[in-house]
PDB file of N, CA and C in Angstrom:
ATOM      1  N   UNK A   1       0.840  -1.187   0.000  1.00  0.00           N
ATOM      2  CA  UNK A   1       0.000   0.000   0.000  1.00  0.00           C
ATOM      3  C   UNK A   1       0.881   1.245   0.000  1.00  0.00           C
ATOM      4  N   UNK A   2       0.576   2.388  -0.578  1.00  0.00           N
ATOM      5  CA  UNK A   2       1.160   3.436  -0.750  1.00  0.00           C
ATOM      6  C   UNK A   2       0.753   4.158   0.257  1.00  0.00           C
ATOM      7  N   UNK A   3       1.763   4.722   1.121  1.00  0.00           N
ATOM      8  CA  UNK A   3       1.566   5.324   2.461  1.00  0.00           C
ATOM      9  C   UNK A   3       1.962   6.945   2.068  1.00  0.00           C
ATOM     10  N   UNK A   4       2.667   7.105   0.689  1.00  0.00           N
ATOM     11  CA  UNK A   4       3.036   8.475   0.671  1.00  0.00           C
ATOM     12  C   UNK A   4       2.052   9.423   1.120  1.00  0.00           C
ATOM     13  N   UNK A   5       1.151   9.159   1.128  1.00  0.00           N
ATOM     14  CA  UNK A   5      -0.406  10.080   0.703  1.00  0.00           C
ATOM     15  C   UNK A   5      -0.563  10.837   2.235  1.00  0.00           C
ATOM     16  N   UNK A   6      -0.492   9.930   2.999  1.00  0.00           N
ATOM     17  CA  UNK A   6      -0.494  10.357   4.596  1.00  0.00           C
ATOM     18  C   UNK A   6       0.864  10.421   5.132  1.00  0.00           C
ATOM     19  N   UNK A   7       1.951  10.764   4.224  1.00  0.00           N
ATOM     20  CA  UNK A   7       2.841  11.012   5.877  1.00  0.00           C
ATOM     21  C   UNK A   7       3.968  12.102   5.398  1.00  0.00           C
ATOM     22  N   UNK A   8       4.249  12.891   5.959  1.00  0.00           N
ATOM     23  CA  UNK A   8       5.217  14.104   5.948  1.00  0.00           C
ATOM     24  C   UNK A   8       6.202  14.021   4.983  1.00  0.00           C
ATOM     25  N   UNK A   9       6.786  15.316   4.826  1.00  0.00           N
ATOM     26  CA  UNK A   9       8.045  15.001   4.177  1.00  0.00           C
ATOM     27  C   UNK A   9       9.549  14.293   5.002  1.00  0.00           C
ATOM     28  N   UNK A  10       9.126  14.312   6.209  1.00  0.00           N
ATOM     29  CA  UNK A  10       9.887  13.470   7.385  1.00  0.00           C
ATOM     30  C   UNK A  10       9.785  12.330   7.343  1.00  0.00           C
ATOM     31  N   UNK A  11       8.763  11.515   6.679  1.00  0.00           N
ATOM     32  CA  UNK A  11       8.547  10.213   7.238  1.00  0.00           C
ATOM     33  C   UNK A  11       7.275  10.077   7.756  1.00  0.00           C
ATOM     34  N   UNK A  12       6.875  11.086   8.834  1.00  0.00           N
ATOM     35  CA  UNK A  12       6.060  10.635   9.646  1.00  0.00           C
ATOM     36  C   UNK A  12       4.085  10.626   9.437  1.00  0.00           C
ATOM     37  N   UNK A  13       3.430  10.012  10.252  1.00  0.00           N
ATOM     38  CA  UNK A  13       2.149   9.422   9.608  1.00  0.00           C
ATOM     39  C   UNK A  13       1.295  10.750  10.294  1.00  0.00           C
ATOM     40  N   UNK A  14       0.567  11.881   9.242  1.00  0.00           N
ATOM     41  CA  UNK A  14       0.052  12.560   9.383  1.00  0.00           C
ATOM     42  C   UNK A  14      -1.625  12.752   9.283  1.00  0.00           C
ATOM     43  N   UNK A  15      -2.158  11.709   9.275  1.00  0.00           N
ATOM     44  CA  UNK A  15      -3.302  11.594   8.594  1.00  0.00           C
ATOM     45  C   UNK A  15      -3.722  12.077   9.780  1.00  0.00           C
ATOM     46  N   UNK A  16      -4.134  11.976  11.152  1.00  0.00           N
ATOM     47  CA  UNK A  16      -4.598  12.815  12.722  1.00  0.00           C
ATOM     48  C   UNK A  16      -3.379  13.589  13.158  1.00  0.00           C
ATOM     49  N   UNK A  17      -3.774  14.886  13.643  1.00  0.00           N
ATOM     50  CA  UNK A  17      -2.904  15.416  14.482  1.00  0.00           C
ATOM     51  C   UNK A  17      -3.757  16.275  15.412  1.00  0.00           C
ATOM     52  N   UNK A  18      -3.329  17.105  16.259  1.00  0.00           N
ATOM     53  CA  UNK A  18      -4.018  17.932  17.559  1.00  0.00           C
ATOM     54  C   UNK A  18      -4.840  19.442  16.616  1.00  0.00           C
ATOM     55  N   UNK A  19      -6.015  19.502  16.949  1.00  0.00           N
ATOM     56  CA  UNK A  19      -6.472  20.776  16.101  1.00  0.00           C
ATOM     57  C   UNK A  19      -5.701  22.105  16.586  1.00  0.00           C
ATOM     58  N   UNK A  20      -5.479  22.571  15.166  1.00  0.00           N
ATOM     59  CA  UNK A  20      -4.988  24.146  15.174  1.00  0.00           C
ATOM     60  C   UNK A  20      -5.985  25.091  16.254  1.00  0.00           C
ATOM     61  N   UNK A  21      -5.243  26.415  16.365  1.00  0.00           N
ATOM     62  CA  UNK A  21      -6.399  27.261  16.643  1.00  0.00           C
ATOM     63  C   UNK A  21      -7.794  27.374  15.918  1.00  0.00           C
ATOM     64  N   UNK A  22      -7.465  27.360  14.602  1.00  0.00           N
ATOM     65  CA  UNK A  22      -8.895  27.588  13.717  1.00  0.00           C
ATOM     66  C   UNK A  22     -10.089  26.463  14.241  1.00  0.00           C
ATOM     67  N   UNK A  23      -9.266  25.345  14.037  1.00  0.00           N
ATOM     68  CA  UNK A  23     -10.358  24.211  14.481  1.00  0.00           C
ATOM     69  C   UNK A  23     -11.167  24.012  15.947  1.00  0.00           C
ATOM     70  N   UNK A  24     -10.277  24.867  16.818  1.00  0.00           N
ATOM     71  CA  UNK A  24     -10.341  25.006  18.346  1.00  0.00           C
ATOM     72  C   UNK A  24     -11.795  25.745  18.371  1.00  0.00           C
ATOM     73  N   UNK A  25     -11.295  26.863  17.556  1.00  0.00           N
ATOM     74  CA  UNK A  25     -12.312  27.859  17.555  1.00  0.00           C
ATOM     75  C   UNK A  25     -13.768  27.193  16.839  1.00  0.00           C
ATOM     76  N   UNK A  26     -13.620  26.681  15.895  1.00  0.00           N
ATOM     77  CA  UNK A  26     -14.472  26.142  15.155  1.00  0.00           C
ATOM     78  C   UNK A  26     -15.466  24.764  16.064  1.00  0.00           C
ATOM     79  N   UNK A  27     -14.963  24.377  16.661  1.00  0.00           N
ATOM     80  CA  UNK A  27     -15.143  23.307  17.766  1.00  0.00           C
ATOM     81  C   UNK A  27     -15.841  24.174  19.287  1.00  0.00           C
ATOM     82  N   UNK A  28     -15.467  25.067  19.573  1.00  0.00           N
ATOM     83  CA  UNK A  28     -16.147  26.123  20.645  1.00  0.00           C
ATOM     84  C   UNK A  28     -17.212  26.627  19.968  1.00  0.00           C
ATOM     85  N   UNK A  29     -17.524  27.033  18.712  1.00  0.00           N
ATOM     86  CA  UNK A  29     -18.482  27.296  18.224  1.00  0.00           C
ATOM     87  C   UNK A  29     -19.568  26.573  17.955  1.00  0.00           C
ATOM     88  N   UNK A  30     -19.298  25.394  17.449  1.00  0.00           N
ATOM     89  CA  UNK A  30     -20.332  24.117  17.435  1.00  0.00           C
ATOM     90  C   UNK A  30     -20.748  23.844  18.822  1.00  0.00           C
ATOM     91  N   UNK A  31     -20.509  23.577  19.764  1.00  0.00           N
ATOM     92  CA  UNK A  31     -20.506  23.768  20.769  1.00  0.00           C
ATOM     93  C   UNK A  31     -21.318  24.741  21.658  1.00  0.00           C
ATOM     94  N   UNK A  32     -21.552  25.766  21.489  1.00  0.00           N
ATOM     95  CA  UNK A  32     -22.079  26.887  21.959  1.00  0.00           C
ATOM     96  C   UNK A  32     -23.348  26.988  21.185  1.00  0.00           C
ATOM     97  N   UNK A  33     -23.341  26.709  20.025  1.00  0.00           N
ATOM     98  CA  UNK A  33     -24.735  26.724  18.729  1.00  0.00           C
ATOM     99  C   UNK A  33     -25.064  25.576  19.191  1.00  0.00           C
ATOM    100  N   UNK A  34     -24.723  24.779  20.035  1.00  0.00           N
ATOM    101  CA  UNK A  34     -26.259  23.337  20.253  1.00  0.00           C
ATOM    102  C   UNK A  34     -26.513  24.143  21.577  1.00  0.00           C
ATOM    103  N   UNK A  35     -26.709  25.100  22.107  1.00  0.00           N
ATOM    104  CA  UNK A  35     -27.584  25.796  23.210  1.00  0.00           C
ATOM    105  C   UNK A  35     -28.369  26.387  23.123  1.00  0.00           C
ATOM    106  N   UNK A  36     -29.822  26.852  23.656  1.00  0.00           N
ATOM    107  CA  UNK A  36     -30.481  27.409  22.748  1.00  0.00           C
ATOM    108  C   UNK A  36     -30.004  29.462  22.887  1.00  0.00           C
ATOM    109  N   UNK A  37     -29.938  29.616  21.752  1.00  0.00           N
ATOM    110  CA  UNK A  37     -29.427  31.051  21.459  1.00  0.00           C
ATOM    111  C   UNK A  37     -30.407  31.659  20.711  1.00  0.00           C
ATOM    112  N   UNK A  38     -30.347  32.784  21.255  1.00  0.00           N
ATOM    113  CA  UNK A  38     -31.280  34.261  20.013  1.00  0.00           C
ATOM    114  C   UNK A  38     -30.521  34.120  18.840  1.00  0.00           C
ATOM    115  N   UNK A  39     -31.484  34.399  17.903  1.00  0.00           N
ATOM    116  CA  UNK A  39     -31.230  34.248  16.581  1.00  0.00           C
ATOM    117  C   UNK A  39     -29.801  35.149  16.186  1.00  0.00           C
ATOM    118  N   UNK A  40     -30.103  36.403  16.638  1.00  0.00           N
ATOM    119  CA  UNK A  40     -28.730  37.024  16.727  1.00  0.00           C
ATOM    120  C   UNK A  40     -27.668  35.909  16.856  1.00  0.00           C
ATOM    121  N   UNK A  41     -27.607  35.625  18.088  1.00  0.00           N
ATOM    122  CA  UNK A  41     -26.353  34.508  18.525  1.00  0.00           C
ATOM    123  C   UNK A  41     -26.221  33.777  17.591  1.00  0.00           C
ATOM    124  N   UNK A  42     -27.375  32.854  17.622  1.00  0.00           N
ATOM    125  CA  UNK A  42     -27.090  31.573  16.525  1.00  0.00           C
ATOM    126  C   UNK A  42     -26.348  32.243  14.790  1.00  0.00           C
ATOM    127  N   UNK A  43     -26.822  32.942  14.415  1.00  0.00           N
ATOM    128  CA  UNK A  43     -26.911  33.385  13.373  1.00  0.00           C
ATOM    129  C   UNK A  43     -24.721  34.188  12.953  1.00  0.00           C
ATOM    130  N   UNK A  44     -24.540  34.511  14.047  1.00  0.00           N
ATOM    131  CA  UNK A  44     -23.213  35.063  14.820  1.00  0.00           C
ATOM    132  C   UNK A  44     -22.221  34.166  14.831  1.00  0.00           C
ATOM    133  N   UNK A  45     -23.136  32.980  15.391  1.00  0.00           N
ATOM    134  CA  UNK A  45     -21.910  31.539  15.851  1.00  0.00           C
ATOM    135  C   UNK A  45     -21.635  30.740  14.169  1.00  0.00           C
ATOM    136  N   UNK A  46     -23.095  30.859  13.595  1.00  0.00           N
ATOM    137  CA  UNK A  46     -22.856  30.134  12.046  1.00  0.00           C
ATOM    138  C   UNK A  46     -21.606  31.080  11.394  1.00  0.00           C
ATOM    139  N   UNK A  47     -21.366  32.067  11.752  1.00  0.00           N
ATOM    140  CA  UNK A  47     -20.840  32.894  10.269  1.00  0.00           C
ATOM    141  C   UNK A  47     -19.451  32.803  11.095  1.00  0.00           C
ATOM    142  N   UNK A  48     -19.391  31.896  12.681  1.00  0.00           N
ATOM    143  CA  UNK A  48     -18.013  31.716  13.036  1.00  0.00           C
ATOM    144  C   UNK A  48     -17.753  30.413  12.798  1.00  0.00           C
ATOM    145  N   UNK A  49     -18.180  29.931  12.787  1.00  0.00           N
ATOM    146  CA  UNK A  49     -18.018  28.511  12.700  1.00  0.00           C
ATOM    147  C   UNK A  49     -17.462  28.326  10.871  1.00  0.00           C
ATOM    148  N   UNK A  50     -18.490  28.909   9.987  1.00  0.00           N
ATOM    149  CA  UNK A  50     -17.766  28.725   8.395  1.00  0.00           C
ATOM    150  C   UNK A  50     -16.619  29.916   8.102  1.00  0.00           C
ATOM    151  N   UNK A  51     -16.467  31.046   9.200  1.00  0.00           N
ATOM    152  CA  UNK A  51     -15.059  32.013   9.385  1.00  0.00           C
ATOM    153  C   UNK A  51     -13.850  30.595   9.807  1.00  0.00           C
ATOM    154  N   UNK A  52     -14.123  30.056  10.863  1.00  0.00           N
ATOM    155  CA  UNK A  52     -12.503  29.230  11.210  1.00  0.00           C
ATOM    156  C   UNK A  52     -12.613  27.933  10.008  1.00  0.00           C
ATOM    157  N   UNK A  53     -13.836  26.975  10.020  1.00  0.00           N
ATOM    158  CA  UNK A  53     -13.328  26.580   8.323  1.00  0.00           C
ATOM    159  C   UNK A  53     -12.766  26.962   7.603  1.00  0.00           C
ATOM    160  N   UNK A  54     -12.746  28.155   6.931  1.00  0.00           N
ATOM    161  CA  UNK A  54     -12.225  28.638   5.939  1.00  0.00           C
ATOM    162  C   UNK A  54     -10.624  29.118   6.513  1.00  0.00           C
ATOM    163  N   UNK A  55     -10.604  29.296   7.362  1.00  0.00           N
ATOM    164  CA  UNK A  55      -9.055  29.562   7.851  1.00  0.00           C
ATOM    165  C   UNK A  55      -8.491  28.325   7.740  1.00  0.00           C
ATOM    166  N   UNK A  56      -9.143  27.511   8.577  1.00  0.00           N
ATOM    167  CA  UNK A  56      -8.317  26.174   8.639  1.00  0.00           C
ATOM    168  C   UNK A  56      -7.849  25.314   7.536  1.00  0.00           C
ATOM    169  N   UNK A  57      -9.070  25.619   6.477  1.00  0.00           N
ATOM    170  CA  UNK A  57      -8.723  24.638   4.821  1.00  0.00           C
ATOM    171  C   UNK A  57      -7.530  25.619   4.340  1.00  0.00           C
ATOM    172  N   UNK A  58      -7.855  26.784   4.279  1.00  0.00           N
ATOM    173  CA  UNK A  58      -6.482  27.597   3.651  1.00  0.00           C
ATOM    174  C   UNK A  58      -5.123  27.209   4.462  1.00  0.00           C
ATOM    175  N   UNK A  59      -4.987  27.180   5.584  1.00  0.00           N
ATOM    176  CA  UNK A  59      -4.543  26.544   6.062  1.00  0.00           C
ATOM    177  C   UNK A  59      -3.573  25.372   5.860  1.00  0.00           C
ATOM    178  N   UNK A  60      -4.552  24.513   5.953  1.00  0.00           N
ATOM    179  CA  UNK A  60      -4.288  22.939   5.511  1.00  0.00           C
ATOM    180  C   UNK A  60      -3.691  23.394   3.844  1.00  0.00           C
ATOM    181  N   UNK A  61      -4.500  23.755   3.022  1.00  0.00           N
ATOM    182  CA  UNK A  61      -4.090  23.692   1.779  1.00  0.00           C
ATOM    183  C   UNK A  61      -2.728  24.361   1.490  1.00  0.00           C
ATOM    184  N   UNK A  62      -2.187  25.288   2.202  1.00  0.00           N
ATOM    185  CA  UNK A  62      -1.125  25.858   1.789  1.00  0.00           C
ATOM    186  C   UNK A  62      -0.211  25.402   2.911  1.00  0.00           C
ATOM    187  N   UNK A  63       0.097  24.896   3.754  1.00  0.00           N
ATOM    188  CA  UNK A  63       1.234  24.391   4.762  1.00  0.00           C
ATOM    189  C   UNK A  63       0.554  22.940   5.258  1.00  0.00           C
ATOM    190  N   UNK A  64      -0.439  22.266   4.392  1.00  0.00           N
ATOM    191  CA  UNK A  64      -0.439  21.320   4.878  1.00  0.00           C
ATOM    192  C   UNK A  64       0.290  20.145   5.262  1.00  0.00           C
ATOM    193  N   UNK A  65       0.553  19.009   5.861  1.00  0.00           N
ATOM    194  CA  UNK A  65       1.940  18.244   6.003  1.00  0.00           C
ATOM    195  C   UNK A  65       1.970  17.038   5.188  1.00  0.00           C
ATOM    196  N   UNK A  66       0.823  16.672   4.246  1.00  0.00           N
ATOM    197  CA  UNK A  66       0.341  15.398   3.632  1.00  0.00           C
ATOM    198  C   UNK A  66      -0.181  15.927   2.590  1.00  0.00           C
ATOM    199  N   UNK A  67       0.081  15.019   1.130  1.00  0.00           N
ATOM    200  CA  UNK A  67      -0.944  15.476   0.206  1.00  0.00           C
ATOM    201  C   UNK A  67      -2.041  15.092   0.871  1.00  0.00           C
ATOM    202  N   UNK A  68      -2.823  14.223   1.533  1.00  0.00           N
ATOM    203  CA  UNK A  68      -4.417  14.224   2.244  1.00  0.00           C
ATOM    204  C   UNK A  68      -4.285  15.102   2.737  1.00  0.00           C
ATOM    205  N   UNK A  69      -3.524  15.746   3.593  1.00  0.00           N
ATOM    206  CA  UNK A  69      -4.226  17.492   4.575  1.00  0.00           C
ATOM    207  C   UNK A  69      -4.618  18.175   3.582  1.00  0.00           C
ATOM    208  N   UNK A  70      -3.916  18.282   2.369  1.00  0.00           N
ATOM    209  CA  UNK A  70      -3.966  19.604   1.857  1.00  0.00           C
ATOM    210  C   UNK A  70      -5.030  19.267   0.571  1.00  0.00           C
ATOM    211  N   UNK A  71      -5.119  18.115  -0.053  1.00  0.00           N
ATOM    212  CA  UNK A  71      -6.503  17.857  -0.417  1.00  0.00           C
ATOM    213  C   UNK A  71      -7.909  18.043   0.248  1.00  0.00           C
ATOM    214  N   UNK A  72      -7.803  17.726   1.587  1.00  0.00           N
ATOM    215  CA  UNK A  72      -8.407  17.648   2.436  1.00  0.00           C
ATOM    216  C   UNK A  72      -9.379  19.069   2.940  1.00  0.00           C
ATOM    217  N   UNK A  73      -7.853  20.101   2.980  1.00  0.00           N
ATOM    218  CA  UNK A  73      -8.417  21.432   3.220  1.00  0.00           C
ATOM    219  C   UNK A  73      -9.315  22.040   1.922  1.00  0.00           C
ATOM    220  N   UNK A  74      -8.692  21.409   0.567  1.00  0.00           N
ATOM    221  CA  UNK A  74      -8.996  22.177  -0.842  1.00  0.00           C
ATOM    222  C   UNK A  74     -10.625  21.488  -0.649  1.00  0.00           C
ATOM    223  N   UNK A  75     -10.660  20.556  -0.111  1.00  0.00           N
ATOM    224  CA  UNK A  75     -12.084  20.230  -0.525  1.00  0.00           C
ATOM    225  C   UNK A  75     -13.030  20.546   0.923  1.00  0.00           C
ATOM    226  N   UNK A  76     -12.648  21.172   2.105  1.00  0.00           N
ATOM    227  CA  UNK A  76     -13.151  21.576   2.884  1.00  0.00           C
ATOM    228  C   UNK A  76     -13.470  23.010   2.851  1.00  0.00           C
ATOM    229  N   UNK A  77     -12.579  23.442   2.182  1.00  0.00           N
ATOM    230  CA  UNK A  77     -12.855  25.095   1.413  1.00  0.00           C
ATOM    231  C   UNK A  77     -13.736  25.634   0.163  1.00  0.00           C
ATOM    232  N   UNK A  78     -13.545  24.161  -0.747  1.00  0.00           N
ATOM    233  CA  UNK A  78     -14.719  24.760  -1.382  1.00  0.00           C
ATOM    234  C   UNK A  78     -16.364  23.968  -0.805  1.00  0.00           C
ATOM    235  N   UNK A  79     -16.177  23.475   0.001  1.00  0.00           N
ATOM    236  CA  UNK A  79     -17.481  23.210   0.736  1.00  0.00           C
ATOM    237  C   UNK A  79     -18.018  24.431   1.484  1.00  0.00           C
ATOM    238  N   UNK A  80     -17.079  24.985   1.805  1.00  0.00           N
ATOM    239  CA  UNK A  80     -17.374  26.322   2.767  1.00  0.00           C
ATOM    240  C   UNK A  80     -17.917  27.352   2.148  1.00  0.00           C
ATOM    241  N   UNK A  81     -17.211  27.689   0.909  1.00  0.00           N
ATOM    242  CA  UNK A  81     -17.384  28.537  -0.172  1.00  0.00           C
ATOM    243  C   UNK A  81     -18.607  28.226  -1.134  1.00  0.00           C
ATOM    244  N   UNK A  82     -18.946  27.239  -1.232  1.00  0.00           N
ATOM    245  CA  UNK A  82     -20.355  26.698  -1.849  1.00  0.00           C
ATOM    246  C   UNK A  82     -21.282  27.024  -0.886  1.00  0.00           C
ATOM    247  N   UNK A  83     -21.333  26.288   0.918  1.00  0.00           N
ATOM    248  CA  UNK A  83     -22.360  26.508   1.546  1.00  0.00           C
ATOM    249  C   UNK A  83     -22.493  28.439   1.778  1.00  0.00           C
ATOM    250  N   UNK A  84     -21.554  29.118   1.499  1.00  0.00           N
ATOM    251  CA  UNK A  84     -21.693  30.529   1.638  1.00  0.00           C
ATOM    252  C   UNK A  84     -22.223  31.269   0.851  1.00  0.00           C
ATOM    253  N   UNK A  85     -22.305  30.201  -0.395  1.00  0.00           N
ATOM    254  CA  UNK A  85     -23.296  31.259  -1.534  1.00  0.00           C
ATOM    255  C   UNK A  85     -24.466  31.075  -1.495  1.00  0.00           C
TER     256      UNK A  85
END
């Protein structure tokens, strides 16, 4: 099996690692939107929640550590960018 796909230019196996800030944030936000919130809020937390997506795929796509991260981000970004139109 071809392992290039998941692992660094080190060697090492990148397919999981610890979430960035973006994802942190993105993860506090999901989080906070399953409570019940004024529409304001809710409406506030959505446009944060697809704000740190979009950080995080750019992200991934341009310093990602695996061709999968950085595929990964390209196709998590234009998901973001589709659900925004």
């Amino acid at each position: 099996m071809t392992t290039w796909w998941f692992r660094s230019a080190d060697g090492r196996l990148t397919l999981f690692q610890l979430p960035n800030p973006a994802l942190w944030v993105w993860i506090v936000a999901l989080v906070l939107g399953r409570f019940d919130l004024s529409p304001a809020h809710s409406s506030t937390l959505v446009g944060v929640r697809h704000g740190a997506l979009v950080v995080w795929a750019l992200d991934e796509l341009v310093r990602g550590a695996s061709p999968f991260r950085r595929v990964l981000g390209a196709v998590v970004l234009v998901g973001q960018l589709v659900a925004l139109v």
